[in-house]
C-alpha atoms as a PDB file:
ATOM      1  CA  UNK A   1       0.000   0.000   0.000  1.00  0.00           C
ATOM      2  CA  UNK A   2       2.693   2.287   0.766  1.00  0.00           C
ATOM      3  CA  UNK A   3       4.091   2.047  -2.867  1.00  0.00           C
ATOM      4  CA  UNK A   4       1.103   3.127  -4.121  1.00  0.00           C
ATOM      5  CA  UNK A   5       0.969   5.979  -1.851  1.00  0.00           C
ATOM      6  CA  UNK A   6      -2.224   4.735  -0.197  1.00  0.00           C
ATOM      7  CA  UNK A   7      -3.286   6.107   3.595  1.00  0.00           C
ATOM      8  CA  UNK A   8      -4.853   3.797   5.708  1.00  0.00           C
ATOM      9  CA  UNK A   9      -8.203   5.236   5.099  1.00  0.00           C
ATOM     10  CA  UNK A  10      -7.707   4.360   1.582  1.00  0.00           C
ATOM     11  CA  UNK A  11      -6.851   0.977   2.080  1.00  0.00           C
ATOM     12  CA  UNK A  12      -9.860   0.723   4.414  1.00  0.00           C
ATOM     13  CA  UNK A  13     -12.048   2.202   2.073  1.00  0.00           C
ATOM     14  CA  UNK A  14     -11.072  -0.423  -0.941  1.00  0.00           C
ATOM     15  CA  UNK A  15     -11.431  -3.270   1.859  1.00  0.00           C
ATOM     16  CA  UNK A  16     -14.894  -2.156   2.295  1.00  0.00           C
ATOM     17  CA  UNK A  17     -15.788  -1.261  -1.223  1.00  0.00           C
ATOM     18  CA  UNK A  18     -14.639  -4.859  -2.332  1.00  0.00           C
ATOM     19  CA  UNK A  19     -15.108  -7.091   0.518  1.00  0.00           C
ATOM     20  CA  UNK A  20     -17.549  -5.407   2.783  1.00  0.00           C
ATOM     21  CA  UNK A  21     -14.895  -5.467   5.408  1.00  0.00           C
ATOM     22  CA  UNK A  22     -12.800  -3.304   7.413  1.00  0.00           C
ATOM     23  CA  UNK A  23      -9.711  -4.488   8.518  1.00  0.00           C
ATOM     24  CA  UNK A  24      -7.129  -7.179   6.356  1.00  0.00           C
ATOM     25  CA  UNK A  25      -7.557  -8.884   9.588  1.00  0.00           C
ATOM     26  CA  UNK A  26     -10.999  -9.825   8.666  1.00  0.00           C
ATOM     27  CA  UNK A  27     -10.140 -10.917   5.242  1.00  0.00           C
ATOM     28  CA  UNK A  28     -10.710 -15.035   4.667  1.00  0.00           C
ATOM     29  CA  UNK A  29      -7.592 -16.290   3.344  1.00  0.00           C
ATOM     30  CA  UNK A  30      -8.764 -15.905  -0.038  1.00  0.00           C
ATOM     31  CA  UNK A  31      -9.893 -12.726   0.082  1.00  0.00           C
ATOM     32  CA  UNK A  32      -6.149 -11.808   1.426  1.00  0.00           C
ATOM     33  CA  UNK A  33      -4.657 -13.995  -1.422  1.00  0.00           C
ATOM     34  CA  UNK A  34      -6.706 -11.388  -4.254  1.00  0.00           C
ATOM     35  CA  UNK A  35      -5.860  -8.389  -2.036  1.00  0.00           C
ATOM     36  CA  UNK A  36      -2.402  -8.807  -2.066  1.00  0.00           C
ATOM     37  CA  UNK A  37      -2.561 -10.091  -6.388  1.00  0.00           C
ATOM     38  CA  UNK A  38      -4.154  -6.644  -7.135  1.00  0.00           C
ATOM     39  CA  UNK A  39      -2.110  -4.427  -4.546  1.00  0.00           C
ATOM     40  CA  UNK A  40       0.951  -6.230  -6.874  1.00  0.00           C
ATOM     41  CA  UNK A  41      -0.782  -6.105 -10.463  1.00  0.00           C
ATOM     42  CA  UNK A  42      -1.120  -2.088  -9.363  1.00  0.00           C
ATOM     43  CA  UNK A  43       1.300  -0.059 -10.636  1.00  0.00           C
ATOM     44  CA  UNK A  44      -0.035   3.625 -10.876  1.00  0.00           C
ATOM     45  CA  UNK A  45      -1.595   5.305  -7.674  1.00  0.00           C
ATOM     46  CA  UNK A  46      -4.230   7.611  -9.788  1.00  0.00           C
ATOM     47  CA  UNK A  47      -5.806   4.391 -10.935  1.00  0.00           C
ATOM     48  CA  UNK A  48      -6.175   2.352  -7.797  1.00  0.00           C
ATOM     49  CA  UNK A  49      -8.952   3.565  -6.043  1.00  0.00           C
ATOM     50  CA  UNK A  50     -11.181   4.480  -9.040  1.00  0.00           C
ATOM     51  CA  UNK A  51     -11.000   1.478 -10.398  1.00  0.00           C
ATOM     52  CA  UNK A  52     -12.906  -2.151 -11.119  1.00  0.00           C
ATOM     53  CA  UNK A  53     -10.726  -4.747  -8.561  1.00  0.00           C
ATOM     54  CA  UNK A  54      -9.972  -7.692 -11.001  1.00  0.00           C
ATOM     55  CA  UNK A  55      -9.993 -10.293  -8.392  1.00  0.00           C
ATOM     56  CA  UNK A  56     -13.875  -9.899  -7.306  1.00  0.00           C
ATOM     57  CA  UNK A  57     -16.445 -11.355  -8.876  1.00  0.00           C
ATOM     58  CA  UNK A  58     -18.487  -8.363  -9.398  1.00  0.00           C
END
């Protein structure tokens, strides 16, 4: 998160956009897993939190 110049309030507020949850803490493993795959697969802050997550299922 730090790399893409995210606060914790923007990490929380992706958590709870995409998983309905808080905290990484609350994350199943899962959940984690695709968390960490698109905080990798990221490359540009600007388009992070604007964006479609490609691990949900949305």
């Amino acid at each position: 998160m730090q790399r893409l110049g995210w606060t914790e309030a923007d990490g929380r507020e992706h958590l709870q956009k995409f998983y309905g949850k808080r905290s990484r803490l609350q994350l199943t493993e899962e959940e984690l897993d695709n968390f960490l795959l698109f905080l990798q697969l990221t490359d540009t802050p600007e388009s992070t939190l604007n964006s479609q997550n490609p691990t949900t299922n949305n």
